[in-house]
N, C-alpha and C. Protein backbone atom coordinates (compact mmCIF):
# COMPACT_ATOMS: atom_id res chain seq x y z
N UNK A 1 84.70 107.26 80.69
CA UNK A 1 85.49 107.33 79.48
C UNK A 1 86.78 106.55 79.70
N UNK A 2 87.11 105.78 78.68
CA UNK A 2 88.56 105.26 78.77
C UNK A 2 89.00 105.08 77.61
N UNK A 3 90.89 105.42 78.12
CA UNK A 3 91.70 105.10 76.73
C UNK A 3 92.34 103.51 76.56
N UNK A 4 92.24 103.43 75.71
CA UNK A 4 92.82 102.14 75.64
C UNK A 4 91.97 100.63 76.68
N UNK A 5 91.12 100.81 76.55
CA UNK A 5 90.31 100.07 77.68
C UNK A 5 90.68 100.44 79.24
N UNK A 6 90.77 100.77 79.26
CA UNK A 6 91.98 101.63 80.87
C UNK A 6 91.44 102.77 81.30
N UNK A 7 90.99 102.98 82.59
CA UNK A 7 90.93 104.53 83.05
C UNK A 7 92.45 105.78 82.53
N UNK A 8 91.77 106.80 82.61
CA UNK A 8 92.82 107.12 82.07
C UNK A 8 93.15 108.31 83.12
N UNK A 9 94.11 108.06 83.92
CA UNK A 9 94.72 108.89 85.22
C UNK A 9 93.36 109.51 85.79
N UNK A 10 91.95 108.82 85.83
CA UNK A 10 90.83 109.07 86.22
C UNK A 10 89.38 109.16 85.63
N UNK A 11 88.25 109.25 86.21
CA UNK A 11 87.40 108.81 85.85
C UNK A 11 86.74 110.06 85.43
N UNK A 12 87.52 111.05 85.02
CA UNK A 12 86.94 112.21 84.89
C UNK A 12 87.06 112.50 83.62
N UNK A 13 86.08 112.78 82.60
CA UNK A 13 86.11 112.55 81.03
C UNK A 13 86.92 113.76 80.81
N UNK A 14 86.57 115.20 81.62
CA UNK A 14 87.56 116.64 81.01
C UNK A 14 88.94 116.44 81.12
N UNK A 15 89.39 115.87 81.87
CA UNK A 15 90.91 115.11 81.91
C UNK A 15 91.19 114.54 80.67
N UNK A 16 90.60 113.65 79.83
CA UNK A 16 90.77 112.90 78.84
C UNK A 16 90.42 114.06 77.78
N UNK A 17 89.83 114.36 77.05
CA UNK A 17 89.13 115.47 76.46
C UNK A 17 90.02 116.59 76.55
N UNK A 18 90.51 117.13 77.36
CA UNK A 18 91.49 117.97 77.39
C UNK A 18 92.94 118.06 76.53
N UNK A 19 93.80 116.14 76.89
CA UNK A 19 94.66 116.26 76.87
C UNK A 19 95.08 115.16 75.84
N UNK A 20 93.75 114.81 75.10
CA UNK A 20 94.33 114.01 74.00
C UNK A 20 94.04 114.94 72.67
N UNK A 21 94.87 114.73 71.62
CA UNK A 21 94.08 115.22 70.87
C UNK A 21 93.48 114.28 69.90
N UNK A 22 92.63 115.30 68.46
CA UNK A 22 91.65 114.66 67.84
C UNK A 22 92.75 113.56 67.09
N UNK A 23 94.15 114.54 66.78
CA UNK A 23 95.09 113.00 65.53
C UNK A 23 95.08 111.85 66.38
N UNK A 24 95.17 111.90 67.63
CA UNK A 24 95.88 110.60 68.59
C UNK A 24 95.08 109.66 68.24
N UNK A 25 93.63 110.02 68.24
CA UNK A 25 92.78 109.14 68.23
C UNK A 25 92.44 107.63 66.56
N UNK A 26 92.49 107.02 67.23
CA UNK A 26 92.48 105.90 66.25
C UNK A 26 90.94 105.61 65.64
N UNK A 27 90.60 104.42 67.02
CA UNK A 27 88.68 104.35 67.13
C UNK A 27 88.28 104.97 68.32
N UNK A 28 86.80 104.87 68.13
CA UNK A 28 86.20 105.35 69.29
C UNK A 28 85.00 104.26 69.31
N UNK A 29 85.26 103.85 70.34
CA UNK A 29 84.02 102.83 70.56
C UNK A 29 83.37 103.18 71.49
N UNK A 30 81.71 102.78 71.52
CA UNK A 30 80.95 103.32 72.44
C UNK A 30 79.97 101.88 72.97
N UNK A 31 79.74 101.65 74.06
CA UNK A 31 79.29 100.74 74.66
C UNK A 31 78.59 100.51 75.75
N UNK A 32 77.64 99.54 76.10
CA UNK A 32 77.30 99.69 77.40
C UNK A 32 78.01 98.58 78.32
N UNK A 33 78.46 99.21 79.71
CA UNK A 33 79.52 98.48 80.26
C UNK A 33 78.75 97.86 81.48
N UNK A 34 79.44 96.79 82.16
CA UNK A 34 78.58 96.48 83.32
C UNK A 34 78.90 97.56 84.34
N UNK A 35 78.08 97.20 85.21
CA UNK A 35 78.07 98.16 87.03
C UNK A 35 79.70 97.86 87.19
N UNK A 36 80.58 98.43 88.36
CA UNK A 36 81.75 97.58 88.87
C UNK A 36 81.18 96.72 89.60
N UNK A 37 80.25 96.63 90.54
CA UNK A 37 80.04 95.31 91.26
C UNK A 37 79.62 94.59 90.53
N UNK A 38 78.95 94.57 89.50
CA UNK A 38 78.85 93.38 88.50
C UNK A 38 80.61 92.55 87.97
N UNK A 39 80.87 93.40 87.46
CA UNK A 39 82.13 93.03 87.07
C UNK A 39 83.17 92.36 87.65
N UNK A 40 82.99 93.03 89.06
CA UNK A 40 83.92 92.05 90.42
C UNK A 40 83.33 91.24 90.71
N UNK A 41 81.80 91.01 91.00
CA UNK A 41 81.34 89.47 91.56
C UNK A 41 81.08 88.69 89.96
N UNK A 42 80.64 89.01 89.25
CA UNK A 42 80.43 88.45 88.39
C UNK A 42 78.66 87.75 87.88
N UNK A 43 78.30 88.60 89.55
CA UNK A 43 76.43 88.75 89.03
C UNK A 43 75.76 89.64 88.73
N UNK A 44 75.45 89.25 87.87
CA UNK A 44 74.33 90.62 86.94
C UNK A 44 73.45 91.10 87.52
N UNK A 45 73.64 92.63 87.73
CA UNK A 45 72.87 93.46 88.68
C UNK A 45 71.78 94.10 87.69
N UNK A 46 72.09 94.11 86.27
CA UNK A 46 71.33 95.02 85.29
C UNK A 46 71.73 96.23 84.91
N UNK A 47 72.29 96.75 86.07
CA UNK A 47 73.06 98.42 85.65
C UNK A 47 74.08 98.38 84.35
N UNK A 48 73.60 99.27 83.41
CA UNK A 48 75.16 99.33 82.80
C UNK A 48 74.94 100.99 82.69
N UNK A 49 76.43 101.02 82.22
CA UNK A 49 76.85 102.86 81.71
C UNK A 49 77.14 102.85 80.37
N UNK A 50 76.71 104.04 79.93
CA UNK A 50 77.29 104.41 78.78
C UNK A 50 79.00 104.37 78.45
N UNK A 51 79.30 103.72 77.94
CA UNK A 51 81.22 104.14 77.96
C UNK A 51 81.42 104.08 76.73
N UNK A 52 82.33 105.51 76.91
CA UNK A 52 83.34 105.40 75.64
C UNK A 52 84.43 104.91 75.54
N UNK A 53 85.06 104.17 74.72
CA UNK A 53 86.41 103.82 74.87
C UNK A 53 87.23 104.38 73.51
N UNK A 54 88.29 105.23 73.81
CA UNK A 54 89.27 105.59 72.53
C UNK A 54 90.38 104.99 72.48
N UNK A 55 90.46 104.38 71.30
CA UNK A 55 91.78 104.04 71.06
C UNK A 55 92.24 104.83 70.76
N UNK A 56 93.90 104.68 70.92
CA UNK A 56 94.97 105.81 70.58
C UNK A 56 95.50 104.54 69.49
N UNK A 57 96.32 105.90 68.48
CA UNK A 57 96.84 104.94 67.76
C UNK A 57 98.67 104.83 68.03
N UNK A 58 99.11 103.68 67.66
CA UNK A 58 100.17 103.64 68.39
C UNK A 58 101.28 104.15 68.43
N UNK A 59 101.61 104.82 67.21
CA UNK A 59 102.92 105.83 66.98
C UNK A 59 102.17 107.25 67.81
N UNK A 60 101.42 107.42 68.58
CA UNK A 60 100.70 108.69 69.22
C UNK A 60 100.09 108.18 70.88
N UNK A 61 100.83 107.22 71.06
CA UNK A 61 100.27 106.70 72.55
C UNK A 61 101.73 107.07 73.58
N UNK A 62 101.70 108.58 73.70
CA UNK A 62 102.46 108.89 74.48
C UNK A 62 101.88 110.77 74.85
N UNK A 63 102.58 110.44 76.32
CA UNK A 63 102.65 112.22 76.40
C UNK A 63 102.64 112.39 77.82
N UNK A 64 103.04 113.92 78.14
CA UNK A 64 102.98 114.96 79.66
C UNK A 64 102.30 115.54 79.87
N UNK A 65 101.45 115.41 80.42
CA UNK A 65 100.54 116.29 80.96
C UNK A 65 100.34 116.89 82.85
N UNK A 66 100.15 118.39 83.41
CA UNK A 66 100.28 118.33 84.31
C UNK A 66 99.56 119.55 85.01
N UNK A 67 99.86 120.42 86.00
CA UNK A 67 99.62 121.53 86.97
C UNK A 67 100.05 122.09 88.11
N UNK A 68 100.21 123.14 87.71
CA UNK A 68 101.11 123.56 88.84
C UNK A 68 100.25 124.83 89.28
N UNK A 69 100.01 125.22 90.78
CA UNK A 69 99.53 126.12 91.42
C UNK A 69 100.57 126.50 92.66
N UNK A 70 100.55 127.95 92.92
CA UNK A 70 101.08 128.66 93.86
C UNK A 70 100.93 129.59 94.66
N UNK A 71 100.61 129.85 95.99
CA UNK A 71 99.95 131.11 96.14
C UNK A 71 100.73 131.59 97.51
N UNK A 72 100.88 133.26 97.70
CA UNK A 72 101.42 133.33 99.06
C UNK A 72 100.69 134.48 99.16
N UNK A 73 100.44 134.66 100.55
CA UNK A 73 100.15 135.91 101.50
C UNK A 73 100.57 136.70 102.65
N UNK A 74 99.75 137.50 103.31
CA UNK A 74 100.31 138.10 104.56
C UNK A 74 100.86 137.12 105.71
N UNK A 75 101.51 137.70 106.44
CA UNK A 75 102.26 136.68 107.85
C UNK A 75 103.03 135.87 107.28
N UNK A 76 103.81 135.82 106.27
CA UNK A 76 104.60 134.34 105.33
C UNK A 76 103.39 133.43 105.13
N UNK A 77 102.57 133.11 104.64
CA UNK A 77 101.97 132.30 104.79
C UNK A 77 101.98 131.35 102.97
N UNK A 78 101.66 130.54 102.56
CA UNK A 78 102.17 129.90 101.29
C UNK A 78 101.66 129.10 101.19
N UNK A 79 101.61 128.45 99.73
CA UNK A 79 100.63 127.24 99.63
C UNK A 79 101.31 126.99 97.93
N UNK A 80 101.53 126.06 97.69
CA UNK A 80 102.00 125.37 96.58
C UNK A 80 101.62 123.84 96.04
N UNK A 81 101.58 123.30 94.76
CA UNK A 81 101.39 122.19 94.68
C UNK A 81 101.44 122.02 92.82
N UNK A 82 102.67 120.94 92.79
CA UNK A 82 102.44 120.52 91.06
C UNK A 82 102.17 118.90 91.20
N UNK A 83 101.95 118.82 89.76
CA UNK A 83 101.38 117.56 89.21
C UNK A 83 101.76 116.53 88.21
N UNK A 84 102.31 115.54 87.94
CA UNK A 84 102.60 115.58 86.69
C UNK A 84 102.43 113.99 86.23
N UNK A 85 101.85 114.34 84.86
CA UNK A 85 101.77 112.55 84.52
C UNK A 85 101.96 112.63 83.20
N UNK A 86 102.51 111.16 82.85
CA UNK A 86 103.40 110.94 82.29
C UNK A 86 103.13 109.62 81.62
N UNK A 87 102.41 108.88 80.22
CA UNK A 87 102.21 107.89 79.10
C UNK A 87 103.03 107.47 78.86
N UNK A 88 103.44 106.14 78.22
CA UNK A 88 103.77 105.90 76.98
C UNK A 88 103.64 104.18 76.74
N UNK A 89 102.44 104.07 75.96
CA UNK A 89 102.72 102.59 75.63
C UNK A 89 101.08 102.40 76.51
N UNK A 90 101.63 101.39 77.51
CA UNK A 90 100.78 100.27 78.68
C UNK A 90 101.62 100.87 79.71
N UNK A 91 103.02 101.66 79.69
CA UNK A 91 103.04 102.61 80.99
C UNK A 91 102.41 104.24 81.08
N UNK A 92 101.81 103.86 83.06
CA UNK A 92 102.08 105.56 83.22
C UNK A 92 102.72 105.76 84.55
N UNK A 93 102.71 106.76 84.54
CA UNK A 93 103.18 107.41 85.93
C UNK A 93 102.76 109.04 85.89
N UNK A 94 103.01 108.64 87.80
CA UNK A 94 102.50 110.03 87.82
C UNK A 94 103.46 110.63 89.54
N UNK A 95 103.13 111.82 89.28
CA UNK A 95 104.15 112.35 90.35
C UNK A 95 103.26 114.11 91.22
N UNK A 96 103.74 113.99 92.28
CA UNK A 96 102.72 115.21 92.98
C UNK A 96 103.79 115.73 94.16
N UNK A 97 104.15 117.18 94.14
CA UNK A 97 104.39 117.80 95.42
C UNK A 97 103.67 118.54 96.02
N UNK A 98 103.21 118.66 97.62
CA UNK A 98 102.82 120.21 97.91
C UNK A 98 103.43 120.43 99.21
N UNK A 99 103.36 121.67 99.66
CA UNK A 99 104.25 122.69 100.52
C UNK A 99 102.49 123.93 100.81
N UNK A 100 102.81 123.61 101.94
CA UNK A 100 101.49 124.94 102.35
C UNK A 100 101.70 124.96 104.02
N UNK A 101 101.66 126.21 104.47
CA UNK A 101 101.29 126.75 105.73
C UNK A 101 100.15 127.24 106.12
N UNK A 102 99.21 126.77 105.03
CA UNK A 102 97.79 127.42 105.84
C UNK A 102 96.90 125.96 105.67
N UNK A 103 97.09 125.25 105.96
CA UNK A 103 95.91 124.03 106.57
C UNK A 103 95.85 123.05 105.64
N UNK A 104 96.12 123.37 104.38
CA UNK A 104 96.28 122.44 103.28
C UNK A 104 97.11 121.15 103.79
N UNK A 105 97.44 119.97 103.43
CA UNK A 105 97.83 119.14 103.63
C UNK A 105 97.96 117.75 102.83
N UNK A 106 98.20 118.76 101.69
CA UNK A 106 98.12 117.28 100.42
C UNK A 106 97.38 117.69 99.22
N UNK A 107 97.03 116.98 98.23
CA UNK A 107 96.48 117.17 97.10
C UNK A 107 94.71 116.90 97.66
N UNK A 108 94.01 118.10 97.16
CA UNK A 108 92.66 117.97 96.98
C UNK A 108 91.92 116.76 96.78
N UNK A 109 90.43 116.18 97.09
CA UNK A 109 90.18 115.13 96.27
C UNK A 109 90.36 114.43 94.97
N UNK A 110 89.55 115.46 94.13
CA UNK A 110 89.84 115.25 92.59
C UNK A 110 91.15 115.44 92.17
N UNK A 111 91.93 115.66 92.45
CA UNK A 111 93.72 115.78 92.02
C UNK A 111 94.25 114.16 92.91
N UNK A 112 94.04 114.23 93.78
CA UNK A 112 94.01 112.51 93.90
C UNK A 112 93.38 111.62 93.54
N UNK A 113 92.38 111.55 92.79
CA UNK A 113 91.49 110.74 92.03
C UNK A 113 92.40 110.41 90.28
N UNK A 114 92.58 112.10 89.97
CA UNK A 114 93.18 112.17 88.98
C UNK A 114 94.63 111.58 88.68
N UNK A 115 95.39 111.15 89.66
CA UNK A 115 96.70 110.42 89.77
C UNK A 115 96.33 108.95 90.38
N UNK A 116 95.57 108.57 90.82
CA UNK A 116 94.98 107.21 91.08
C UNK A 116 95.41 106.78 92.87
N UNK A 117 95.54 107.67 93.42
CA UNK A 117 95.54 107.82 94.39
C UNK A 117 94.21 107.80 95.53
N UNK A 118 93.66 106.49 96.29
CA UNK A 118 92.68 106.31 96.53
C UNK A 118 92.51 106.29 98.15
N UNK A 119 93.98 107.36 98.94
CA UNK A 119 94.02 107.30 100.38
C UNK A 119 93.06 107.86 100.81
N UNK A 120 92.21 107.78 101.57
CA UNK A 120 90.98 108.49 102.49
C UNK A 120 91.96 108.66 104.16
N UNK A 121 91.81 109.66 104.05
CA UNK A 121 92.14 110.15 105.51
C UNK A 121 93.72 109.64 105.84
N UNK A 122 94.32 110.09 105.11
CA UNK A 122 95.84 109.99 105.23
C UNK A 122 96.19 111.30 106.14
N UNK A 123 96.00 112.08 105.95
CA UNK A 123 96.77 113.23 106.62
C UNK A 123 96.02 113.35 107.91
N UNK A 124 97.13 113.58 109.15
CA UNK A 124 96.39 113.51 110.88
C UNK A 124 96.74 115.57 111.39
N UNK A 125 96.34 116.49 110.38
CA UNK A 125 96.00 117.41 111.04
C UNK A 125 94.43 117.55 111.19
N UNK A 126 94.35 117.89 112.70
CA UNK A 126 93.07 117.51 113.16
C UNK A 126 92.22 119.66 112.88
N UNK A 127 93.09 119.97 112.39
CA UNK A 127 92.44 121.37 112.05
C UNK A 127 93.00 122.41 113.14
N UNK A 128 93.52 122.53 114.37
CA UNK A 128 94.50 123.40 115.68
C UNK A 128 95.49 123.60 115.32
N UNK A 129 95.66 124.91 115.52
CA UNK A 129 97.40 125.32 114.77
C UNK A 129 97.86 125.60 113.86
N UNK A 130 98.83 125.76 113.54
CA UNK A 130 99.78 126.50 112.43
C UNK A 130 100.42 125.76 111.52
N UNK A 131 100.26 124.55 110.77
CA UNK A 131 100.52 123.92 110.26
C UNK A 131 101.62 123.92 108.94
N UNK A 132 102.28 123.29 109.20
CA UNK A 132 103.89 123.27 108.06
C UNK A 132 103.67 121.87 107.69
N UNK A 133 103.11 121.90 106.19
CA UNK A 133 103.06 120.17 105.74
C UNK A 133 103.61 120.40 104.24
N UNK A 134 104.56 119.20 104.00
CA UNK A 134 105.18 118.86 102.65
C UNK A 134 104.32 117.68 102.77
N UNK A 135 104.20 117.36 101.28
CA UNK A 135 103.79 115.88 100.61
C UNK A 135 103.97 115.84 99.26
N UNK A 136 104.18 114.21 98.97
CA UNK A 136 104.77 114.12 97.76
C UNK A 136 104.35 112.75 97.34
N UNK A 137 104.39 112.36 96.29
CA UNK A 137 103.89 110.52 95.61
C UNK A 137 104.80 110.61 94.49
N UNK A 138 104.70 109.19 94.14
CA UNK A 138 104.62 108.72 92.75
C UNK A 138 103.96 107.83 92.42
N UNK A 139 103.42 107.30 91.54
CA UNK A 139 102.52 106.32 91.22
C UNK A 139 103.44 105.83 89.52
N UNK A 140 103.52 104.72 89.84
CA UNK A 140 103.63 103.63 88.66
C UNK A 140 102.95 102.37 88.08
N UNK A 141 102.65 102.56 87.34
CA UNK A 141 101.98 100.87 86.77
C UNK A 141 102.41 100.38 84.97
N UNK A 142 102.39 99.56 84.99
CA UNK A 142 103.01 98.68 83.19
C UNK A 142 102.25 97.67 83.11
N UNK A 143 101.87 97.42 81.91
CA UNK A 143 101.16 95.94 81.61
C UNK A 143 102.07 95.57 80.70
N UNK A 144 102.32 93.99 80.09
CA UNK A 144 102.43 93.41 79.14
C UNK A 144 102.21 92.08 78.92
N UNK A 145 102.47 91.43 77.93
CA UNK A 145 102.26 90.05 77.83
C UNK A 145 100.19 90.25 77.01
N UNK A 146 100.12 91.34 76.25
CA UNK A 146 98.56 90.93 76.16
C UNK A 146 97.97 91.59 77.43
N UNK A 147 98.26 92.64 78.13
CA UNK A 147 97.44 92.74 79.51
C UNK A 147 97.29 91.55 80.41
N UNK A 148 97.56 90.02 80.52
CA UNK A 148 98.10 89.42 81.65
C UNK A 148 98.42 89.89 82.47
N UNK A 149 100.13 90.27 82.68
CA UNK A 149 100.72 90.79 83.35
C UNK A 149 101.30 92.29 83.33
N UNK A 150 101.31 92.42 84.90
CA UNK A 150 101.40 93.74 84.97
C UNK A 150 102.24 94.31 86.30
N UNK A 151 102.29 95.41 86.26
CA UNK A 151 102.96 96.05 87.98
C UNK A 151 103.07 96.91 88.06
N UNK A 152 102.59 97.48 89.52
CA UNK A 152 102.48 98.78 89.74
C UNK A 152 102.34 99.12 91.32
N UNK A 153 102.61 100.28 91.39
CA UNK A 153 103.53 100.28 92.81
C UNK A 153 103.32 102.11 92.88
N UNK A 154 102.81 102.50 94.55
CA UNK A 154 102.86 103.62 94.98
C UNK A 154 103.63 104.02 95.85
N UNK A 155 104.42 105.34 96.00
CA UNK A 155 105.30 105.71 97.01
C UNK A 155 104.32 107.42 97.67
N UNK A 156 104.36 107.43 98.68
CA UNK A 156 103.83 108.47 99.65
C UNK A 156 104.52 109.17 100.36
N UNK A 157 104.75 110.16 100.60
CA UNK A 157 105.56 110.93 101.77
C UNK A 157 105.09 112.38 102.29
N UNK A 158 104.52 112.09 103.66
CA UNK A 158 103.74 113.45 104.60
C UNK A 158 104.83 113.84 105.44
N UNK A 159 104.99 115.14 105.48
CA UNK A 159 105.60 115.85 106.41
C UNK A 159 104.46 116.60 107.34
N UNK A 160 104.31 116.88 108.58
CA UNK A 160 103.30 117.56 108.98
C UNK A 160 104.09 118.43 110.05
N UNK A 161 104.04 119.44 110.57
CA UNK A 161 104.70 119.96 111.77
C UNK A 161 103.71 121.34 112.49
N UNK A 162 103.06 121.26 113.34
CA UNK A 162 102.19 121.62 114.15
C UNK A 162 102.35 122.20 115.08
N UNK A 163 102.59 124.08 114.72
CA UNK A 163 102.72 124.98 115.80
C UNK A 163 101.31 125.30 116.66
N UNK A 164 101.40 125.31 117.99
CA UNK A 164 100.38 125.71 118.65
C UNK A 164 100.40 125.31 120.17
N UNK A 165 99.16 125.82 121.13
CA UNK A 165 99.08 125.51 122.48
C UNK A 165 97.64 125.57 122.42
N UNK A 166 97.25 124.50 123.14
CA UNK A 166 95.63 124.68 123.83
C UNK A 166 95.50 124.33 125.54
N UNK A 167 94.77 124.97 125.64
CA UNK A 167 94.08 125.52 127.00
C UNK A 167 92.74 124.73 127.16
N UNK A 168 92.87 124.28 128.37
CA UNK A 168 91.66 123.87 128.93
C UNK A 168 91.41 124.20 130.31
N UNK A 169 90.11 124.96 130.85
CA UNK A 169 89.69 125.01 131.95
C UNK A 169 88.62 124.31 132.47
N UNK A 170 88.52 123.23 133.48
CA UNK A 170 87.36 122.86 134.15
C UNK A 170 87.05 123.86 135.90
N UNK A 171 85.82 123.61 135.76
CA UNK A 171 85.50 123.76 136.67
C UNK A 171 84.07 122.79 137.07
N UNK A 172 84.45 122.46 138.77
CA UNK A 172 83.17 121.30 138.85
C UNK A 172 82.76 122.14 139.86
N UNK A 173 80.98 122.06 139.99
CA UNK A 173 80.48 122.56 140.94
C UNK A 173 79.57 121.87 142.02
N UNK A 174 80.33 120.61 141.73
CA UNK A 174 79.72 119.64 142.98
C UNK A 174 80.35 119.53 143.89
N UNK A 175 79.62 119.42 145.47
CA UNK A 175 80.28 119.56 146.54
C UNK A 175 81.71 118.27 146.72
N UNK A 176 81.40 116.94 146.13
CA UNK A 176 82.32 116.06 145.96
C UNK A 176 83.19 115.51 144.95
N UNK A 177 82.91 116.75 143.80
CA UNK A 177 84.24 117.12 143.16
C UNK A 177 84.81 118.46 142.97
């Protein structure tokens, strides 16, 4: 599904569906689109998808949308994380904190999908210990000129801090070690 020919803070249609409403909407066009590897090389593989595309109309091509979760338990233990994105025009942005002491370490998959956030294996807790991690983004992008030109730009920030001790015992039972 896309607005404006554009993913819209993800490829996930209940995201869109959710948070537009029925006035915003202008047209709705429906189409069959190529594969993406068609589209990037530019050879026809045969695949296409169904896509919808909605226009918004333009005095209604704006808005906030977001989420916020929080949770704490026994031993201090805590876990937090909001969300927030943000239209208007050919701009968006988007913005994310979280704070957790129990193993968490960032935004979920689909909550990074949903802000356009495409890091795989950013965070280095290897799963040992007691873990104290902040993280935070922003994501920006603008088109103009006709969609020509455009810019857009991500900022990241991991805190990680890793209480713990491990133990290792060998023992060899060969006479020459």
């Amino acid at each position: 599904m896309l607005v404006d020919g554009e993913e819209f803070f993800s490829d996930d249609p209940t995201l869109v569906t959710r948070n537009l409403r029925a006035d915003m909407i202008d047209k709705v066009q429906v189409f069959d689109k190529k594969s993406d590897a068609a589209a990037f090389t530019g050879i026809e593989d045969g695949v296409r998808d169904k896509t919808i595309n909605l226009k918004i109309k333009e005095d209604k091509n704006h808005g906030l949308f977001g989420k916020a979760e929080a949770g704490a338990g026994t031993n201090g233990r805590y876990n937090a994380q909001g969300v927030a994105n943000l239209f208007k025009g050919k701009r968006r942005m988007s913005a994310y904190g979280t704070v957790s002491n129990i193993g968490r370490t960032g935004l979920g998959s689909a909550d990074k999908e949903k802000i356009g956030d495409d890091d795989q294996g950013g965070e280095n807790y290897s799963g040992k210990g007691l873990p104290k991690a902040i993280s935070g983004g922003i994501h920006y992008d603008k088109k103009w000129n006709t969609d020509k030109e455009s810019i857009n730009g991500n900022y990241k920030l991991n805190l990680l801090d890793v209480e713990g001790e491990e133990v290792t015992n060998s023992q060899n039972n060969l006479p020459t070690d």
